[in-house]
PDB file of N, CA and C in Angstrom:
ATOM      1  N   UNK A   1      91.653  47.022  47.725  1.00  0.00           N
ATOM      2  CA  UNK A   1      92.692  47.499  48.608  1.00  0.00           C
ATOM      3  C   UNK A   1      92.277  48.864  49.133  1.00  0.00           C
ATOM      4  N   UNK A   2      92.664  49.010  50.203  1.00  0.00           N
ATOM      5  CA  UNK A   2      92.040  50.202  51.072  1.00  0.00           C
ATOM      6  C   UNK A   2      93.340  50.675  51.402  1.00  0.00           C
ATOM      7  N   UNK A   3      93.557  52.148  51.447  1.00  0.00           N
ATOM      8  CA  UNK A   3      94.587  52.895  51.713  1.00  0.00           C
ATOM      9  C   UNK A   3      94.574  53.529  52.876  1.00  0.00           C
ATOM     10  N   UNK A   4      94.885  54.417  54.073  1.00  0.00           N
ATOM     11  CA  UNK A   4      94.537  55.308  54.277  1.00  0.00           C
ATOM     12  C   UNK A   4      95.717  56.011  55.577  1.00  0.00           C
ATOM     13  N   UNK A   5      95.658  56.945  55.237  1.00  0.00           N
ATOM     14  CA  UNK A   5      97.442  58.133  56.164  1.00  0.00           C
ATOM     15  C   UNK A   5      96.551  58.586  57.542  1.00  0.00           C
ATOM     16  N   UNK A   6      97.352  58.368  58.380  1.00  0.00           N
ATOM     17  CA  UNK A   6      97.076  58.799  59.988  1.00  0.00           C
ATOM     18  C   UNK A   6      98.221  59.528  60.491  1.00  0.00           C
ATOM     19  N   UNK A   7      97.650  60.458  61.055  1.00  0.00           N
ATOM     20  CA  UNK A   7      98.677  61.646  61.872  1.00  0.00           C
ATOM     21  C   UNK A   7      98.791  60.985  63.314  1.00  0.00           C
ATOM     22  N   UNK A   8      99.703  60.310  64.115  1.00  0.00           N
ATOM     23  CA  UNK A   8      99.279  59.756  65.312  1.00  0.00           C
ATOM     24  C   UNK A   8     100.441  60.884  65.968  1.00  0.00           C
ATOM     25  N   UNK A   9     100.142  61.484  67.652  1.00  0.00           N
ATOM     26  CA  UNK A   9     100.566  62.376  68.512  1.00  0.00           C
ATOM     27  C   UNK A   9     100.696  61.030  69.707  1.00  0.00           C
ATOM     28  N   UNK A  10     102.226  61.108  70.246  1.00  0.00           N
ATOM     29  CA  UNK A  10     102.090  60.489  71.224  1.00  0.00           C
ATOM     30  C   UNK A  10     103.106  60.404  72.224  1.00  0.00           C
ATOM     31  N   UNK A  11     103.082  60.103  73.802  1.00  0.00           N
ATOM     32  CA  UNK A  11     103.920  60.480  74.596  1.00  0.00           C
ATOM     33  C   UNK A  11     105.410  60.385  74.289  1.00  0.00           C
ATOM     34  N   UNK A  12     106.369  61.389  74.248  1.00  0.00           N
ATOM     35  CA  UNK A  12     107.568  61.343  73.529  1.00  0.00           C
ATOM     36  C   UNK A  12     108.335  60.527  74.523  1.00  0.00           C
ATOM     37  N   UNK A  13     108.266  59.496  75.371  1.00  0.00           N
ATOM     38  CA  UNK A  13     109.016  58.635  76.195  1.00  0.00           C
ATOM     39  C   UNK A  13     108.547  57.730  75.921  1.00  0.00           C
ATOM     40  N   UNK A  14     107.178  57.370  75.300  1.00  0.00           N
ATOM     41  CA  UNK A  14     106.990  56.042  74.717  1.00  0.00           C
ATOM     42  C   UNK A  14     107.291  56.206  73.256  1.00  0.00           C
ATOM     43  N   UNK A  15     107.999  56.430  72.899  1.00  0.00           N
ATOM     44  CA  UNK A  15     107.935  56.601  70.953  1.00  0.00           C
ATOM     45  C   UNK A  15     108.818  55.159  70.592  1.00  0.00           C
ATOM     46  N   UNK A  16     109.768  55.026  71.458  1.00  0.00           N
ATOM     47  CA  UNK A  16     110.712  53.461  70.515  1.00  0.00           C
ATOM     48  C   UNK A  16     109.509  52.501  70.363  1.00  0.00           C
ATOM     49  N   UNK A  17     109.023  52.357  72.225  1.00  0.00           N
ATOM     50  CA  UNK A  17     108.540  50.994  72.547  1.00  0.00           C
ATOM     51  C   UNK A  17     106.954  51.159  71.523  1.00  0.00           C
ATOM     52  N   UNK A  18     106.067  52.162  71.166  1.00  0.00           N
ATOM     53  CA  UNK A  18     105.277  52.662  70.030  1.00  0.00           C
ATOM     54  C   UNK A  18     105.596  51.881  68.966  1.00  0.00           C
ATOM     55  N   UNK A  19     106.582  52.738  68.328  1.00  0.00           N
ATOM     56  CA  UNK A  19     106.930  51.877  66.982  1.00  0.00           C
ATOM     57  C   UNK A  19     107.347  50.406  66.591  1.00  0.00           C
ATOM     58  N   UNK A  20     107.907  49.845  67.508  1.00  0.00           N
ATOM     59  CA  UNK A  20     107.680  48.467  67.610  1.00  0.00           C
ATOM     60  C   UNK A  20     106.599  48.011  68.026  1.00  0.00           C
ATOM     61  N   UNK A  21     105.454  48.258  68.661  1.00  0.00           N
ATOM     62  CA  UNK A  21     104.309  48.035  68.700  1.00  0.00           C
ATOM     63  C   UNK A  21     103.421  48.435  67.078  1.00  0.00           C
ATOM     64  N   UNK A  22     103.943  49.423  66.816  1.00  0.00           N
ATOM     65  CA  UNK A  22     102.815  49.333  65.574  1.00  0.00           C
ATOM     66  C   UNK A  22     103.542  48.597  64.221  1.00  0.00           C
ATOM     67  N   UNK A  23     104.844  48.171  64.658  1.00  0.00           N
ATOM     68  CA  UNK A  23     105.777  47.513  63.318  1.00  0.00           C
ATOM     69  C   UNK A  23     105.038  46.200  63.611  1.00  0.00           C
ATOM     70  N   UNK A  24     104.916  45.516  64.662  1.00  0.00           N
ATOM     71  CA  UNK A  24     104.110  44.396  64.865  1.00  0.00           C
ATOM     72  C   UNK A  24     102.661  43.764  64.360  1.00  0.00           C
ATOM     73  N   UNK A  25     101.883  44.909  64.129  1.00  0.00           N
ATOM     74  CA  UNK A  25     100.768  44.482  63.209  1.00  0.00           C
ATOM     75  C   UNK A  25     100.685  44.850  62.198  1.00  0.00           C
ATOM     76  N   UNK A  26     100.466  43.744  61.544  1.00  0.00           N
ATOM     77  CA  UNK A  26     100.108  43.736  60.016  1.00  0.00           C
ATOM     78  C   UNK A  26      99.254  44.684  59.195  1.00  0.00           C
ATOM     79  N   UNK A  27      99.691  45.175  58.308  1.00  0.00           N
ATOM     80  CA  UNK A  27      98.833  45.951  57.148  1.00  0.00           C
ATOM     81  C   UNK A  27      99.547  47.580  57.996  1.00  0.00           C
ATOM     82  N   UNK A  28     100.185  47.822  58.823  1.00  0.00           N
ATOM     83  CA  UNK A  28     100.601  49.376  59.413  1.00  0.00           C
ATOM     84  C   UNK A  28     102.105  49.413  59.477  1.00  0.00           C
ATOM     85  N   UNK A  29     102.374  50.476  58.661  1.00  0.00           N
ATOM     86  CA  UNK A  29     104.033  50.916  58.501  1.00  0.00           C
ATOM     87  C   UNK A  29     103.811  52.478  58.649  1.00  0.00           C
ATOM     88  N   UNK A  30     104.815  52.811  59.432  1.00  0.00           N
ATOM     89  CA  UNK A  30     105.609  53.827  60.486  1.00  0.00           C
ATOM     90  C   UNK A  30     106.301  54.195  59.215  1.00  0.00           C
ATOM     91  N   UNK A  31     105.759  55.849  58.749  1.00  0.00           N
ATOM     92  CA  UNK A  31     106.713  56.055  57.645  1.00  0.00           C
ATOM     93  C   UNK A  31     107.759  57.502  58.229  1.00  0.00           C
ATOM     94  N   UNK A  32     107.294  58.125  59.341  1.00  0.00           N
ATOM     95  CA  UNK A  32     108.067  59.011  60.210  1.00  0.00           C
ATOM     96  C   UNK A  32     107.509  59.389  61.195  1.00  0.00           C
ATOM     97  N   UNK A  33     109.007  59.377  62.268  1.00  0.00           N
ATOM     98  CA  UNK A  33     108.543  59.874  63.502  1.00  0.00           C
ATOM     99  C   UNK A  33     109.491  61.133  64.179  1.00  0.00           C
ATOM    100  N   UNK A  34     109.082  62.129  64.407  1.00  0.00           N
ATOM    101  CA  UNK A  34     109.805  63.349  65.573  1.00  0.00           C
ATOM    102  C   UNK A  34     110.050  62.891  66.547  1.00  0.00           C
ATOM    103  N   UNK A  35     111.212  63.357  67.346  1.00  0.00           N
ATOM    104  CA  UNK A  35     111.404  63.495  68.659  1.00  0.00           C
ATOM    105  C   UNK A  35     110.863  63.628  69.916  1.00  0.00           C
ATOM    106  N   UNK A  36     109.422  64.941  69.356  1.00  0.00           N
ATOM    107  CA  UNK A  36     108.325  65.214  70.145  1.00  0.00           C
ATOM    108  C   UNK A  36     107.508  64.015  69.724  1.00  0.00           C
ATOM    109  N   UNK A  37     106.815  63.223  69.560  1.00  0.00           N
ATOM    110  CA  UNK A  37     106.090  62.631  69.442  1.00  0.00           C
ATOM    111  C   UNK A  37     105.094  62.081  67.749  1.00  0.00           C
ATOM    112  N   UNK A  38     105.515  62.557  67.577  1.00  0.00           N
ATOM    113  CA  UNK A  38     104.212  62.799  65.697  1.00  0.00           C
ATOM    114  C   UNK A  38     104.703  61.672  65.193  1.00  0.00           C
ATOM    115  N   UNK A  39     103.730  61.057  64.238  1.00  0.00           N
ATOM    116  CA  UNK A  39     103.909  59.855  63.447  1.00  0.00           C
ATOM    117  C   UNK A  39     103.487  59.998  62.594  1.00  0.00           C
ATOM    118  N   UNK A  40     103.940  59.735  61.425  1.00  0.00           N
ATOM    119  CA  UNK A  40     103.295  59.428  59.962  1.00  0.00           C
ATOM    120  C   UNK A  40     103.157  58.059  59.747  1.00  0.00           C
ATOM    121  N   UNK A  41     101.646  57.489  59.971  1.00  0.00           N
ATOM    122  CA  UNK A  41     101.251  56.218  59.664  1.00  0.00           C
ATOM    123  C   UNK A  41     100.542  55.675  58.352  1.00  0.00           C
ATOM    124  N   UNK A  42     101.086  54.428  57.796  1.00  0.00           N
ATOM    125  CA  UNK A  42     100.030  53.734  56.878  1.00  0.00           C
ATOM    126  C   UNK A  42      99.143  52.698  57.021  1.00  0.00           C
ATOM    127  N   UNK A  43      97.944  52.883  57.014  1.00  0.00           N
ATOM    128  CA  UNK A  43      97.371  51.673  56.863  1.00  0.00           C
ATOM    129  C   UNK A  43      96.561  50.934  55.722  1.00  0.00           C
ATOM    130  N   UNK A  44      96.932  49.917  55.384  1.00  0.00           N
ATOM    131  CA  UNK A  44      96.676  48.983  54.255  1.00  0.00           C
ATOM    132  C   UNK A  44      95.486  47.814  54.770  1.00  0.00           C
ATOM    133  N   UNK A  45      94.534  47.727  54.294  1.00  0.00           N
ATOM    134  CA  UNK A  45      93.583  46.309  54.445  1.00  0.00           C
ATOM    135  C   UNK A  45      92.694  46.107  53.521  1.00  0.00           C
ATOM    136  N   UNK A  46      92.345  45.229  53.629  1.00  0.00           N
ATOM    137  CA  UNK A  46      90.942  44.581  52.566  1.00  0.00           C
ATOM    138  C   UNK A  46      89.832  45.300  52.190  1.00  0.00           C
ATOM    139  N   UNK A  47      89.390  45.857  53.271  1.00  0.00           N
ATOM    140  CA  UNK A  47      88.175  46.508  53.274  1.00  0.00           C
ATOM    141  C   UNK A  47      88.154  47.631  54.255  1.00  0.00           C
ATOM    142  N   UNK A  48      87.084  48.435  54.190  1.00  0.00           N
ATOM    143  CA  UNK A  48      86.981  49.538  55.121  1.00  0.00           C
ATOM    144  C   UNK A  48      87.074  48.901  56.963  1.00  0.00           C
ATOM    145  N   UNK A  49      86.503  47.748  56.906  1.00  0.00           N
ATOM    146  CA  UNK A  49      86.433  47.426  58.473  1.00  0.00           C
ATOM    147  C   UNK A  49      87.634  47.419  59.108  1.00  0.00           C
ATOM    148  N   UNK A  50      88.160  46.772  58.004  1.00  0.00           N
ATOM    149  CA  UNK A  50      90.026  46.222  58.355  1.00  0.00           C
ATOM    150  C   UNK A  50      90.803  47.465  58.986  1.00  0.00           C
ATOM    151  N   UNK A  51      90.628  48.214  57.801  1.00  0.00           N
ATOM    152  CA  UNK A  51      91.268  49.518  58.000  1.00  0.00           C
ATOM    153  C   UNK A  51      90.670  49.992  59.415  1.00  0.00           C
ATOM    154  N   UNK A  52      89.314  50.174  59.973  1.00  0.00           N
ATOM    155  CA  UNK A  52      89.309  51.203  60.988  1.00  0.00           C
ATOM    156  C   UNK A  52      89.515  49.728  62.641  1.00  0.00           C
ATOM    157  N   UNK A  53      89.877  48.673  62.311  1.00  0.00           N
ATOM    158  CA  UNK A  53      89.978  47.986  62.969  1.00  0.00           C
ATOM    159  C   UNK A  53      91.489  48.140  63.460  1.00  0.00           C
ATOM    160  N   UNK A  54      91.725  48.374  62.458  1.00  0.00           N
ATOM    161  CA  UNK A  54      93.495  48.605  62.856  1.00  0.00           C
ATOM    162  C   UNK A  54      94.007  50.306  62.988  1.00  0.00           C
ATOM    163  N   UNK A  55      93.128  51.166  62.571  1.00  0.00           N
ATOM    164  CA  UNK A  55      92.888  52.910  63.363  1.00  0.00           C
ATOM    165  C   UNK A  55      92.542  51.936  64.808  1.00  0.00           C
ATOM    166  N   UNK A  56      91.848  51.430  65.376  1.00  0.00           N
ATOM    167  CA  UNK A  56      91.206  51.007  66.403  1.00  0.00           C
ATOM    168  C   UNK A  56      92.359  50.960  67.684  1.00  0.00           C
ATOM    169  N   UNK A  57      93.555  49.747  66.706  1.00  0.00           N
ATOM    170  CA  UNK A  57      94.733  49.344  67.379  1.00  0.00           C
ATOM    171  C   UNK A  57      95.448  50.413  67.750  1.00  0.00           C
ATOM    172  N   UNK A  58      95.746  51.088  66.895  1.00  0.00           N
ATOM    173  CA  UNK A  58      96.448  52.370  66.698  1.00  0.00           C
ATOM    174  C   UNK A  58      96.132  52.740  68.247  1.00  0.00           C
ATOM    175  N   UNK A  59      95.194  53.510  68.229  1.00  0.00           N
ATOM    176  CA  UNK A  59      94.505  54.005  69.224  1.00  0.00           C
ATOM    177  C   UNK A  59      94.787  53.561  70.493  1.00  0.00           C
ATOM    178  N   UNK A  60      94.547  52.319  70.639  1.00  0.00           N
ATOM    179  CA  UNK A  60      95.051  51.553  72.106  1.00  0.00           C
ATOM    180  C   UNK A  60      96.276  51.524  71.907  1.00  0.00           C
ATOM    181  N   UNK A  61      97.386  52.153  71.410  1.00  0.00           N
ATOM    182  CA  UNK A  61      98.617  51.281  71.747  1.00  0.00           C
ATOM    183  C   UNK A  61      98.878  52.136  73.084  1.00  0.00           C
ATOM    184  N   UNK A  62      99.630  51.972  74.052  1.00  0.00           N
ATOM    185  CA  UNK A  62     100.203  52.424  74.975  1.00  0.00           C
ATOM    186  C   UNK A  62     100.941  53.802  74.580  1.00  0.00           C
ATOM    187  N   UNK A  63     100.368  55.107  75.009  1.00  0.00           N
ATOM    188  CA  UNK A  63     100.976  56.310  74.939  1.00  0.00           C
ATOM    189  C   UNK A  63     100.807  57.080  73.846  1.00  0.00           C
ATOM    190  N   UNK A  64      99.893  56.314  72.971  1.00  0.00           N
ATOM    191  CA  UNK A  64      98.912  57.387  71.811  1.00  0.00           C
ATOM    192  C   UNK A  64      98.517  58.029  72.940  1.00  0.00           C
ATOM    193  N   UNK A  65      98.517  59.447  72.074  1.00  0.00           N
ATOM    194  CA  UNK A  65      97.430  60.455  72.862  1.00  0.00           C
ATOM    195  C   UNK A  65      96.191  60.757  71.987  1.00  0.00           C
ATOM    196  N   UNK A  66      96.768  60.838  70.511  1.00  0.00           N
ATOM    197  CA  UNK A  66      95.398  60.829  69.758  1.00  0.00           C
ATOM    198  C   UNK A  66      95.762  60.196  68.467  1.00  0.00           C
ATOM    199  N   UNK A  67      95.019  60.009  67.569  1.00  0.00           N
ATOM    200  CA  UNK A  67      95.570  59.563  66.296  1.00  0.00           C
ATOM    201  C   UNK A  67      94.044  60.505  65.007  1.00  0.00           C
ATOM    202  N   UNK A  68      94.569  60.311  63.739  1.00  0.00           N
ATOM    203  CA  UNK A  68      93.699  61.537  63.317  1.00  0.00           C
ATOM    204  C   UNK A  68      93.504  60.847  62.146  1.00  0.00           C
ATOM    205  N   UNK A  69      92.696  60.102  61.624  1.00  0.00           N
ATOM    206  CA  UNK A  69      93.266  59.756  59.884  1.00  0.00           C
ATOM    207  C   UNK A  69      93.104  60.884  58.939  1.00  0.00           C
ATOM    208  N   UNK A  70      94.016  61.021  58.160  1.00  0.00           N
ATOM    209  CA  UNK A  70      93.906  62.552  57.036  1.00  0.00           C
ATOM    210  C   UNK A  70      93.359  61.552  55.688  1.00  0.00           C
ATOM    211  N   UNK A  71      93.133  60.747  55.375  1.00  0.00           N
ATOM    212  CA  UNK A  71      93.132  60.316  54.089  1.00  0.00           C
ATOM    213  C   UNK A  71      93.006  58.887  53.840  1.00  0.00           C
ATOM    214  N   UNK A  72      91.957  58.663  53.099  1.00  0.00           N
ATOM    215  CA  UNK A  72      91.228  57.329  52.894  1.00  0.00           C
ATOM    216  C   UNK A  72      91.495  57.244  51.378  1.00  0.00           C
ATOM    217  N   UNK A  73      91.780  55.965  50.518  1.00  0.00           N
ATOM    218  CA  UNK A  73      92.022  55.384  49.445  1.00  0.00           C
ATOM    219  C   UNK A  73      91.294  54.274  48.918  1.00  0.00           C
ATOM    220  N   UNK A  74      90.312  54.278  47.923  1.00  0.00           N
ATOM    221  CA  UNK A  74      89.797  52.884  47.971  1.00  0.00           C
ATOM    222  C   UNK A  74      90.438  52.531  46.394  1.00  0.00           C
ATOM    223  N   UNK A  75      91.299  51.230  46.382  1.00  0.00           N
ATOM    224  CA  UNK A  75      91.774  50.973  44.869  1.00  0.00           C
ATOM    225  C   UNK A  75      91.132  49.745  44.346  1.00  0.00           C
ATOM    226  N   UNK A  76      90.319  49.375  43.829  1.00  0.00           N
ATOM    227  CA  UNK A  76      90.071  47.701  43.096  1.00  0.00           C
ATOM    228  C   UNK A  76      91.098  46.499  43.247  1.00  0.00           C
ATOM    229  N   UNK A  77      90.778  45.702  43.026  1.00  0.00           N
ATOM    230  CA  UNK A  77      91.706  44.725  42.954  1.00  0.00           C
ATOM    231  C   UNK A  77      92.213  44.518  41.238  1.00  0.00           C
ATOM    232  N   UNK A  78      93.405  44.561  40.572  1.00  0.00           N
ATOM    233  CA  UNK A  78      93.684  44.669  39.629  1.00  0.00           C
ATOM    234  C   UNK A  78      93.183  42.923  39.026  1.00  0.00           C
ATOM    235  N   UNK A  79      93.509  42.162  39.891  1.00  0.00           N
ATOM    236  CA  UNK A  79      93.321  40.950  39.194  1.00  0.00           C
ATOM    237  C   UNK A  79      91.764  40.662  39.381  1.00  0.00           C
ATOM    238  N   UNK A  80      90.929  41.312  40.123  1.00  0.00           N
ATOM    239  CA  UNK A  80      89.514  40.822  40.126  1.00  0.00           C
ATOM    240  C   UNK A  80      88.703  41.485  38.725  1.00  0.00           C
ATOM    241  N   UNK A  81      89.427  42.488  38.060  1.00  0.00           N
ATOM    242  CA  UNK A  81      88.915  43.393  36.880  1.00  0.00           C
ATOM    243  C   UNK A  81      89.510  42.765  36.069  1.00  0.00           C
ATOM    244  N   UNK A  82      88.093  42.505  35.360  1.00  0.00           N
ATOM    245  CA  UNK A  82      88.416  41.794  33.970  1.00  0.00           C
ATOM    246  C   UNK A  82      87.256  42.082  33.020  1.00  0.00           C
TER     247      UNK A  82
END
């Protein structure tokens, strides 16, 4: 399991139609957003690709201006350790 927190900045007139865009793909939850624009994002995936595949999405959504990741997590799989 791959962890990792993104600071996303983005046009404060697109922020609803944003967050329903990023509630829409899988493995990314919207844990806060300002008025001005700022997001506190999570992203969850399998592996490192996953993860910057979906920073990737992030990135294109309509009215990001930038997105920043602060923090990467790599955890094992509890049931693959034995």
């Amino acid at each position: 399991m791959n962890l990792s927190s993104v600071l996303v900045n983005a046009r404060p007139q697109a922020l609803h139609r944003l967050r329903e865009g990023l509630a829409a793909l899988h493995g990314i939850e919207v844990h806060a957003a300002t008025e001005d624009g700022r997001l506190i994002v999570t992203i969850e995936g399998d592996s490192v690709q996953a993860i910057a595949d979906l920073f990737a999405q992030i990135n294109q959504q309509p009215g990001v201006l930038s997105a920043a990741m602060v923090y990467h997590q790599f955890e094992p799989d509890p049931d693959e350790e034995a």
